[in-house]
Each structure stands twice: as structure tokens, then as C-alpha cells.
PDB file of N, CA and C in Angstrom:
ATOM      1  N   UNK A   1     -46.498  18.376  -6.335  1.00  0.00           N
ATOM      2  CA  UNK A   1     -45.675  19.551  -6.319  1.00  0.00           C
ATOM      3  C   UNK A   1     -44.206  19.115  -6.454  1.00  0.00           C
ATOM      4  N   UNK A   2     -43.504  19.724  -7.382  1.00  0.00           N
ATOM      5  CA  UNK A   2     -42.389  19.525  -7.527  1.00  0.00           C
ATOM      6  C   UNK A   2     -41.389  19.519  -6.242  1.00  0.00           C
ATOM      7  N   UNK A   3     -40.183  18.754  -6.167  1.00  0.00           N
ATOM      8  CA  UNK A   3     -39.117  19.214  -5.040  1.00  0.00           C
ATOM      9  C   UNK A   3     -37.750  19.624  -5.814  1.00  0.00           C
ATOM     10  N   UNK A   4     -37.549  20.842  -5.572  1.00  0.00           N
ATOM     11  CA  UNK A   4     -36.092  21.400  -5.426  1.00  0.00           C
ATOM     12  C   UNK A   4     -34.936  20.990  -4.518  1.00  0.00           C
ATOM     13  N   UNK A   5     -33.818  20.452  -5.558  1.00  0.00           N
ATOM     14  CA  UNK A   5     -33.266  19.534  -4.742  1.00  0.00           C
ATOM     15  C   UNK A   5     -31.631  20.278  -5.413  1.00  0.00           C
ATOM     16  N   UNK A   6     -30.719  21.035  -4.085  1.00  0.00           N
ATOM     17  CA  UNK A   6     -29.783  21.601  -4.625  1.00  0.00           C
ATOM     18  C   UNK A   6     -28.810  20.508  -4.203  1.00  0.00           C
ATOM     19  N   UNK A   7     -27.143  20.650  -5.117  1.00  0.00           N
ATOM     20  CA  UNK A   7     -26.389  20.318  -4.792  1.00  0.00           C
ATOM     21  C   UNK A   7     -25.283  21.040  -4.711  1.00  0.00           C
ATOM     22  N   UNK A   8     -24.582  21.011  -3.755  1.00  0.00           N
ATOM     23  CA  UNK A   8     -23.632  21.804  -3.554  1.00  0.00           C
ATOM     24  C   UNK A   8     -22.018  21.163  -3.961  1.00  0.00           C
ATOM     25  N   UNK A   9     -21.006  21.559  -4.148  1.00  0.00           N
ATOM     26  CA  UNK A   9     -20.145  20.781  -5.138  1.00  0.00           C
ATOM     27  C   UNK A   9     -19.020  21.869  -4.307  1.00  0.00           C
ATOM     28  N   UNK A  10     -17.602  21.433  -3.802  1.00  0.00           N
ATOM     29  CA  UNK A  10     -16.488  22.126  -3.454  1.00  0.00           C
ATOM     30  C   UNK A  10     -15.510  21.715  -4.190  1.00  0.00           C
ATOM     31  N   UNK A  11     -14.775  22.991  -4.377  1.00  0.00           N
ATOM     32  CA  UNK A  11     -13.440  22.508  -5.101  1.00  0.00           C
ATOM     33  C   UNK A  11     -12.199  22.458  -4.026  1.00  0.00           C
ATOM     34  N   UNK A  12     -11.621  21.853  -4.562  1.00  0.00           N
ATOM     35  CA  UNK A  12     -10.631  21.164  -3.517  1.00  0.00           C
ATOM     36  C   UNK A  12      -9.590  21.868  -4.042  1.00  0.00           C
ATOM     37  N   UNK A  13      -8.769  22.480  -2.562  1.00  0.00           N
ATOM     38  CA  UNK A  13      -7.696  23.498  -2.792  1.00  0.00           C
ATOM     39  C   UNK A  13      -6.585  23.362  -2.430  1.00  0.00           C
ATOM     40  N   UNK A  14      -5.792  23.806  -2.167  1.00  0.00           N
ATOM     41  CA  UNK A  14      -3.915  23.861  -2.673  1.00  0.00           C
ATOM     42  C   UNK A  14      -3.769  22.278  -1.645  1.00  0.00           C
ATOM     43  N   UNK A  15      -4.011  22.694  -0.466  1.00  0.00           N
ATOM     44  CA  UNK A  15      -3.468  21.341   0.305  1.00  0.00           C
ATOM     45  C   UNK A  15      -4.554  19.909   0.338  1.00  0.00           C
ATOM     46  N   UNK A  16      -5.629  20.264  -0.510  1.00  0.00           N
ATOM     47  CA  UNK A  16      -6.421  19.087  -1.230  1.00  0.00           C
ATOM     48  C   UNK A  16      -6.107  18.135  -2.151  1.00  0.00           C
ATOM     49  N   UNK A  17      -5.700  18.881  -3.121  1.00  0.00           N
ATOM     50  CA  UNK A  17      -4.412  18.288  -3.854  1.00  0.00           C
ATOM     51  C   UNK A  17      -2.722  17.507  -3.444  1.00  0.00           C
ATOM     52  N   UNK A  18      -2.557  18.405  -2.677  1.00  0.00           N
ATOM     53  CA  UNK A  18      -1.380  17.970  -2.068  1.00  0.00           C
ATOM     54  C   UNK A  18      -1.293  16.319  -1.735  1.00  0.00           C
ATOM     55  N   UNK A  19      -2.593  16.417  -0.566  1.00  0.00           N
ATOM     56  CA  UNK A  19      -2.486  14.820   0.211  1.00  0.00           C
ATOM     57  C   UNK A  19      -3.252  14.326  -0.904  1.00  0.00           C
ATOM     58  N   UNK A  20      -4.039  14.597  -2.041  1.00  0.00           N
ATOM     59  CA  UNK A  20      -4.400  13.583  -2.852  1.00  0.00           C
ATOM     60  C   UNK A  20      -3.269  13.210  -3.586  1.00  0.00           C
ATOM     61  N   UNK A  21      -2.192  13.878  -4.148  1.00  0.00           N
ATOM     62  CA  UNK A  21      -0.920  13.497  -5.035  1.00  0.00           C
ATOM     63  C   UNK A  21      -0.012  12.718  -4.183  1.00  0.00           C
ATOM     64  N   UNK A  22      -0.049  12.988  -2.662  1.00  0.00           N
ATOM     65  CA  UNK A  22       0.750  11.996  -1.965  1.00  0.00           C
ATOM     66  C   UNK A  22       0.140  10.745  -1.444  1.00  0.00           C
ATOM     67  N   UNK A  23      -1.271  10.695  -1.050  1.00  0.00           N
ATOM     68  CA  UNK A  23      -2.248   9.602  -1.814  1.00  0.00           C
ATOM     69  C   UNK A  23      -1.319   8.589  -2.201  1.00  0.00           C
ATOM     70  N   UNK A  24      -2.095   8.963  -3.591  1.00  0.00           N
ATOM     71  CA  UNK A  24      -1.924   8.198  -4.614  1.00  0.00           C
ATOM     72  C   UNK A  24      -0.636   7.365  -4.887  1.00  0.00           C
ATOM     73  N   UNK A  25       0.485   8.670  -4.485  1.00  0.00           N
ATOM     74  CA  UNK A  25       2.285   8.543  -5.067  1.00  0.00           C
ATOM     75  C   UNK A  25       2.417   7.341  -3.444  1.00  0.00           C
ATOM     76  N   UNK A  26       2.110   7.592  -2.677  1.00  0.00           N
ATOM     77  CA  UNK A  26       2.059   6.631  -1.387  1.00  0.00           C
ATOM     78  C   UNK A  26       1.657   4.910  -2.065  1.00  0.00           C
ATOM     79  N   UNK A  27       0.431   4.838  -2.353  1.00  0.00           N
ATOM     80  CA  UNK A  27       0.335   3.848  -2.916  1.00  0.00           C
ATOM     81  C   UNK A  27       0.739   3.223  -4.111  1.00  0.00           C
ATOM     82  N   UNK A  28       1.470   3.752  -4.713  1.00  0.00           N
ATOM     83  CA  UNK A  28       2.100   3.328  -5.805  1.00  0.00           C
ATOM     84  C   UNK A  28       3.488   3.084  -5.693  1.00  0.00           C
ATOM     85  N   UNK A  29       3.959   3.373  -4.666  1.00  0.00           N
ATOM     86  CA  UNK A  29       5.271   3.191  -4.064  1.00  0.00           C
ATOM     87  C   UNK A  29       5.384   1.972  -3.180  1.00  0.00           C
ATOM     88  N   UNK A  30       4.233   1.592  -2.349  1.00  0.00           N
ATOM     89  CA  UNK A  30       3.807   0.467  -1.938  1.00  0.00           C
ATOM     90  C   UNK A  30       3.563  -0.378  -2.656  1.00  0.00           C
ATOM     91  N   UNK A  31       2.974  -0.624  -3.945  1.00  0.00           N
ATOM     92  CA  UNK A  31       2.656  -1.684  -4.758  1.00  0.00           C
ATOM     93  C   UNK A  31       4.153  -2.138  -5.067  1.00  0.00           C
ATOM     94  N   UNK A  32       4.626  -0.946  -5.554  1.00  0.00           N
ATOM     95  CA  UNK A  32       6.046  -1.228  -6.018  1.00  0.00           C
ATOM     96  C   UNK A  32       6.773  -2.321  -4.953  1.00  0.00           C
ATOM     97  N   UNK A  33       6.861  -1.421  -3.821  1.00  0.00           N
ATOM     98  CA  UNK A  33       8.119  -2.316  -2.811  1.00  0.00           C
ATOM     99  C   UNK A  33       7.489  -3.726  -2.323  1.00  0.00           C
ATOM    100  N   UNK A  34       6.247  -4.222  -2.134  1.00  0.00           N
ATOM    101  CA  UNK A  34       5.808  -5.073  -2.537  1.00  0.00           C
ATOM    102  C   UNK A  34       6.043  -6.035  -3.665  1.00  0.00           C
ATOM    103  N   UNK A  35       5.773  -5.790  -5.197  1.00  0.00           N
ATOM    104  CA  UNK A  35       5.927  -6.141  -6.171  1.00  0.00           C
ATOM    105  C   UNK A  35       7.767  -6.633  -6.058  1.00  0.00           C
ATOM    106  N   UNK A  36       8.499  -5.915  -6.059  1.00  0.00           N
ATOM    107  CA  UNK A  36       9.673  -5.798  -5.956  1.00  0.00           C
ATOM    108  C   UNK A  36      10.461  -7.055  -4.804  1.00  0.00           C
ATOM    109  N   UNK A  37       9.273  -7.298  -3.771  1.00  0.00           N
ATOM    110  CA  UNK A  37      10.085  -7.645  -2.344  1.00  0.00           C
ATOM    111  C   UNK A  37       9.323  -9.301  -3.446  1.00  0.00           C
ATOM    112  N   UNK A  38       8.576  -9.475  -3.783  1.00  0.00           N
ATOM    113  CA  UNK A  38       8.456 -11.267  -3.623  1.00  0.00           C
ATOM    114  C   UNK A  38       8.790 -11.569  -5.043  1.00  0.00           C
ATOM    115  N   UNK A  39       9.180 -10.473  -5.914  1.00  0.00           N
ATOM    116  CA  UNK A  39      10.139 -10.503  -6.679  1.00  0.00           C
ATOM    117  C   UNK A  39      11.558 -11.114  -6.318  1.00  0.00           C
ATOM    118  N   UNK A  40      12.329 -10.812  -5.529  1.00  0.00           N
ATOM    119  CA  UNK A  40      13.333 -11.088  -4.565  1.00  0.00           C
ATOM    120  C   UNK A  40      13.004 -12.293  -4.125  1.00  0.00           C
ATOM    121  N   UNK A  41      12.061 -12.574  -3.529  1.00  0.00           N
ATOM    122  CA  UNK A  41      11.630 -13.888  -2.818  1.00  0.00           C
ATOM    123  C   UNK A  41      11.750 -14.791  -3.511  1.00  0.00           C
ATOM    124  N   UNK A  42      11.232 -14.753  -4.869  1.00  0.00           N
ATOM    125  CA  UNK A  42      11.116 -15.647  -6.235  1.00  0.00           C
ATOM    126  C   UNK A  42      12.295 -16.562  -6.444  1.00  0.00           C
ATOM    127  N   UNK A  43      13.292 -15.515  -6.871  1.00  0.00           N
ATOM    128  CA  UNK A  43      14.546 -15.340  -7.165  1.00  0.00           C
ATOM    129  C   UNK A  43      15.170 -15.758  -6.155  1.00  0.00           C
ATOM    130  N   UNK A  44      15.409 -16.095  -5.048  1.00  0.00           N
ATOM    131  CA  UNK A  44      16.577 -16.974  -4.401  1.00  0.00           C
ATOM    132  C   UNK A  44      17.329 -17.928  -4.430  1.00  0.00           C
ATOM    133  N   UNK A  45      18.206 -18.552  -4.634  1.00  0.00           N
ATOM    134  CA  UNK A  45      19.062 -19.451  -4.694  1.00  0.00           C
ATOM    135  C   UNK A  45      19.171 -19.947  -3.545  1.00  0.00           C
ATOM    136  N   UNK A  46      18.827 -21.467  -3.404  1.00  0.00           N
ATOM    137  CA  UNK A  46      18.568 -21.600  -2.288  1.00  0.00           C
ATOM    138  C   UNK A  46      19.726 -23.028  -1.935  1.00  0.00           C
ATOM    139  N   UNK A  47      21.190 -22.219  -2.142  1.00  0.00           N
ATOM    140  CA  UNK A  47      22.470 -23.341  -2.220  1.00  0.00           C
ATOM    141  C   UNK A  47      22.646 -23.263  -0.867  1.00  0.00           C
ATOM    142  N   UNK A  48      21.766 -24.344  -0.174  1.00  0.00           N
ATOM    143  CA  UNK A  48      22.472 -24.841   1.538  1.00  0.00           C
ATOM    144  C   UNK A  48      22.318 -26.354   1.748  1.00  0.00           C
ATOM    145  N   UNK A  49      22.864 -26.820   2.532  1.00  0.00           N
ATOM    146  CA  UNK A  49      23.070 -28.201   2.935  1.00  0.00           C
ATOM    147  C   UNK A  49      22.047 -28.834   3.209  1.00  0.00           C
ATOM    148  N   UNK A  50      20.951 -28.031   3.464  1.00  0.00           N
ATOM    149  CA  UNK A  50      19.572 -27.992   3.970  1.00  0.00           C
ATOM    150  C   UNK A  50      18.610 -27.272   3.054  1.00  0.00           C
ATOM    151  N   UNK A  51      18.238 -27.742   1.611  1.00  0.00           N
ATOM    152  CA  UNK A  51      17.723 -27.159   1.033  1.00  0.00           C
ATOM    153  C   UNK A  51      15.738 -27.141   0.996  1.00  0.00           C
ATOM    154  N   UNK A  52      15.514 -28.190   1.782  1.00  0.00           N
ATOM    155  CA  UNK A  52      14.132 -27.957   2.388  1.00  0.00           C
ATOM    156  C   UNK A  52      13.962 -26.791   3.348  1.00  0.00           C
ATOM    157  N   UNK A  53      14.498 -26.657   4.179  1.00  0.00           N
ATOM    158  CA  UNK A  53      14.821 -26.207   5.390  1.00  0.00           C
ATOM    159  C   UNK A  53      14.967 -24.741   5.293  1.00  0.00           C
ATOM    160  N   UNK A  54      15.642 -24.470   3.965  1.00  0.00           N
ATOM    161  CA  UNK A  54      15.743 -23.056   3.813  1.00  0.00           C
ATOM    162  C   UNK A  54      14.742 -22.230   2.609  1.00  0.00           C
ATOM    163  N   UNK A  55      14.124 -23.405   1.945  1.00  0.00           N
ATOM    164  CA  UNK A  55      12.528 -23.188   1.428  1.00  0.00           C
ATOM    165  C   UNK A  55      11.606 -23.166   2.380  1.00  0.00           C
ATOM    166  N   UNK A  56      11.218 -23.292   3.547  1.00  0.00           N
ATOM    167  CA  UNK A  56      10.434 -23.534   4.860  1.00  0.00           C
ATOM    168  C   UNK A  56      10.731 -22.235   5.443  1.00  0.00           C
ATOM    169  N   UNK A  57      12.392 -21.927   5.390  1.00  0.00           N
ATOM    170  CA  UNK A  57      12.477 -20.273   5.998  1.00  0.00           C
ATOM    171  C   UNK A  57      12.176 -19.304   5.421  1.00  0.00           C
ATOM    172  N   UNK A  58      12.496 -19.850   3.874  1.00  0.00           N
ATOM    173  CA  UNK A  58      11.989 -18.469   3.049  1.00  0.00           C
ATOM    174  C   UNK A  58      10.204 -18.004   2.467  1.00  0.00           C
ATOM    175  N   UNK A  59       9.870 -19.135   3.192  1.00  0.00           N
ATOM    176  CA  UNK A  59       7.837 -18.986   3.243  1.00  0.00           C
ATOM    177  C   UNK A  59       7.882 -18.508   4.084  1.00  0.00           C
ATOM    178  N   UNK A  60       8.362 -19.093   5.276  1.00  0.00           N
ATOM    179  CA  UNK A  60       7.843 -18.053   6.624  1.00  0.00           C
ATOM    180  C   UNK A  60       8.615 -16.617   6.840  1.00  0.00           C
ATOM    181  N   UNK A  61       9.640 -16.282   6.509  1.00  0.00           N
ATOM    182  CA  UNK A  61      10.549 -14.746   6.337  1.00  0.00           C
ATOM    183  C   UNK A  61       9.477 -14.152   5.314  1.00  0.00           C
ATOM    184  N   UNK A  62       8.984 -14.505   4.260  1.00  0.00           N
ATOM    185  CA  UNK A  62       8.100 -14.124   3.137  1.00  0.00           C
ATOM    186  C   UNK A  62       6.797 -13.695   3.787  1.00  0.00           C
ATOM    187  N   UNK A  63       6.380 -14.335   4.510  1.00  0.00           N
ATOM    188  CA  UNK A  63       5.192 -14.802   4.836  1.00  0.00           C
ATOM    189  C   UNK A  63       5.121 -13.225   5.800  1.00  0.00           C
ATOM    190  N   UNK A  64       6.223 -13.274   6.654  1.00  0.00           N
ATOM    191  CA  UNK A  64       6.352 -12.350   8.031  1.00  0.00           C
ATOM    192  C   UNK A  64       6.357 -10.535   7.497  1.00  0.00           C
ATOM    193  N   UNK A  65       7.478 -10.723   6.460  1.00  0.00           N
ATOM    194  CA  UNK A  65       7.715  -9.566   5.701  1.00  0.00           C
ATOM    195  C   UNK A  65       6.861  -9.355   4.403  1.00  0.00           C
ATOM    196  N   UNK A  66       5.746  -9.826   4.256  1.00  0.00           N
ATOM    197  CA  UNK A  66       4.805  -9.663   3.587  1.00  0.00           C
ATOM    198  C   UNK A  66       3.483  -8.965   4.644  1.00  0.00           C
ATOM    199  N   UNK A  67       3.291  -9.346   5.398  1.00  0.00           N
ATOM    200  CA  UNK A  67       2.636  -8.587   6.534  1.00  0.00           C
ATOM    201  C   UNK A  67       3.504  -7.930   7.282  1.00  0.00           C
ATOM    202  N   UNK A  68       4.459  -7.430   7.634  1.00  0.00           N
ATOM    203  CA  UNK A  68       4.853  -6.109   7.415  1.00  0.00           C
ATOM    204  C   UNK A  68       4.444  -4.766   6.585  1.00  0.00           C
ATOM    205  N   UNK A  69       4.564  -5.455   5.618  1.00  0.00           N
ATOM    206  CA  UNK A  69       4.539  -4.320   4.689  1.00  0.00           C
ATOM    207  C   UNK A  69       3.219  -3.913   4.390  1.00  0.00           C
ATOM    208  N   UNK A  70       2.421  -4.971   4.417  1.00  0.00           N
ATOM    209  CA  UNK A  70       0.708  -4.649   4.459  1.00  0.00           C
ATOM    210  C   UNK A  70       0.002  -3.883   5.211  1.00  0.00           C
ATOM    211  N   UNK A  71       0.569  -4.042   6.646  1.00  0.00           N
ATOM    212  CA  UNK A  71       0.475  -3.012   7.664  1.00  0.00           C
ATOM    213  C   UNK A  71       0.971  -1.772   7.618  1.00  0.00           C
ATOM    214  N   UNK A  72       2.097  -1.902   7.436  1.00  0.00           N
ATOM    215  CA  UNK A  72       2.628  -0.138   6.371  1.00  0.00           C
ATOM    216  C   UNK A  72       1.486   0.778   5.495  1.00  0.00           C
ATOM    217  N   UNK A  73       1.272  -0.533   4.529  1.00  0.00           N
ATOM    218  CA  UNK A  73       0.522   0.131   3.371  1.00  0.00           C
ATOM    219  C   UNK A  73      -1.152   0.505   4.120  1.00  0.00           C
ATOM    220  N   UNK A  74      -1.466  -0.346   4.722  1.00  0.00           N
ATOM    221  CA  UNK A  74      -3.316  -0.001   5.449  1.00  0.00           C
ATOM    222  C   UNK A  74      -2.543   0.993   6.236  1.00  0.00           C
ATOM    223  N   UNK A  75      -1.972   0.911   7.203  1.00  0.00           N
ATOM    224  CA  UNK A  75      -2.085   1.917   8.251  1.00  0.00           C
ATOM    225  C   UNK A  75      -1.738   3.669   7.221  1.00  0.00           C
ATOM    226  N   UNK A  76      -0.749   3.887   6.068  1.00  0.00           N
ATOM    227  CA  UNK A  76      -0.500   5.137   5.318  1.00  0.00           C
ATOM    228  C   UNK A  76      -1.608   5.228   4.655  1.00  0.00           C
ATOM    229  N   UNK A  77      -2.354   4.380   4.223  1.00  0.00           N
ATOM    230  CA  UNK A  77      -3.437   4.318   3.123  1.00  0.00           C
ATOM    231  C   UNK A  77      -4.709   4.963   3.857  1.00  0.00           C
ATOM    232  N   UNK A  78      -4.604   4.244   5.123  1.00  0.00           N
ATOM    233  CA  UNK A  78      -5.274   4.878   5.944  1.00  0.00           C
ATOM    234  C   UNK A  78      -5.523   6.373   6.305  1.00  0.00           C
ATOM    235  N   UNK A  79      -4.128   6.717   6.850  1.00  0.00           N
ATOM    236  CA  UNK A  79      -4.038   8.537   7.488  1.00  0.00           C
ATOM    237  C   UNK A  79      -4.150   9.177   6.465  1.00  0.00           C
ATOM    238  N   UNK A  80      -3.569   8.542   5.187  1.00  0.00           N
ATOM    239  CA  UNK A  80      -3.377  10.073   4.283  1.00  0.00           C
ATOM    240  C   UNK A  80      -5.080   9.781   3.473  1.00  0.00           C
ATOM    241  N   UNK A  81      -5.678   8.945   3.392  1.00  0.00           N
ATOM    242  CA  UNK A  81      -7.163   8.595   2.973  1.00  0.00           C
ATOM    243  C   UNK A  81      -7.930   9.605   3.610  1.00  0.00           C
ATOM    244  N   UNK A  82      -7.763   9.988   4.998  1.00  0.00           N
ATOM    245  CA  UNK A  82      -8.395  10.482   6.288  1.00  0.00           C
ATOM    246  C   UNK A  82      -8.175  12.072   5.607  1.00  0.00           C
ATOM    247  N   UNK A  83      -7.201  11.867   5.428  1.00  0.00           N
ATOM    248  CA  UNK A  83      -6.778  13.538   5.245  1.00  0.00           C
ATOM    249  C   UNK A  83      -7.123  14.390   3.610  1.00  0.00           C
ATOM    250  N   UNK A  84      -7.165  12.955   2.570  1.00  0.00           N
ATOM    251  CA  UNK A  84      -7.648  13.145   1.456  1.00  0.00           C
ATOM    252  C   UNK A  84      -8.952  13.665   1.696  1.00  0.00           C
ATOM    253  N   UNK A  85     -10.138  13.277   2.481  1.00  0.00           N
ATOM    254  CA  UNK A  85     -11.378  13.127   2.420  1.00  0.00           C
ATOM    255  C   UNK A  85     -11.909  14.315   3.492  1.00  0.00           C
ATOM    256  N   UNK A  86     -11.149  14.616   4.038  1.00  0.00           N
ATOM    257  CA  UNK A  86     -11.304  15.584   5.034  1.00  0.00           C
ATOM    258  C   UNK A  86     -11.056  17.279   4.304  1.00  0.00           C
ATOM    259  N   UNK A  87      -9.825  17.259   3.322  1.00  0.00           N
ATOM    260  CA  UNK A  87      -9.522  18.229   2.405  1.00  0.00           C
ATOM    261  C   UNK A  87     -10.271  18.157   1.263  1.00  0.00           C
TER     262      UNK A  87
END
């Protein structure tokens, strides 16, 4: 005997959209300031008296403010994910 098997399908409305466009625009703003920050990092000039010393600071400042920002990005990626999936 056959089984009837329905699916039900919702469309997603005004504020469904919303947190999906801020979503998305969230994470793409993050890639950016990311992209952008070890961009910067790259690029330093590293004219000191101590030029090991200030390659050693700029891995670990890199290193620190690179997880920063990762935590930014999971923890927003997170709430507004929550709220995408919920709308």
C-alpha cells in the first residue's frame, strides 16, 4: 500500500528576511575586517633597534587580535544564525 507523504514548505516573512540580509551583510563585514586586519599585519615596517623582538610582538599582537575577532565573528554568526532559523 502506498504512503502519502506531505510536505509542508513556509515562506519566510518581512523580519525573515531582515535577519537573513543582516546574516549574511554580518558576515561579510567580518571576512572583510579580518581580511583587512592581517593585511595590516603583512605590511609593517618593522624599523626598531630590536628587529626580532618586534617580529615576535607582531605574531603574538596578530595572534591575540586574530582571536578576538573570531570570537566576534562565532559569537554574531551565532545569534543572528539563531534568529535566521527561528524566522
Amino acid at each position: 500500500m502506498p504512503k502519502i507523504v506531505r510536505t509542508e514548505r513556509y515562506r519566510r516573512g518581512v523580519f525573515g528576511w531582515l535577519f537573513r540580509i543582516v546574516f549574511w551583510a554580518f558576515n561579510v563585514i567580518m571576512f572583510a575586517w579580518i581580511a583587512i586586519y592581517w593585511n595590516i599585519l603583512s605590511g609593517l615596517h618593522l624599523d626598531s633597534a630590536h628587529p626580532q623582538a618586534a617580529k615576535v610582538g607582531t605574531a603574538i599582537g596578530g595572534t591575540i587580535g586574530t582571536g578576538v575577532i573570531m570570537v566576534f565573528w562565532v559569537m554574531g554568526a551565532f545569534i543572528l544564525g539563531m534568529l535566521v532559523l527561528f524566522t
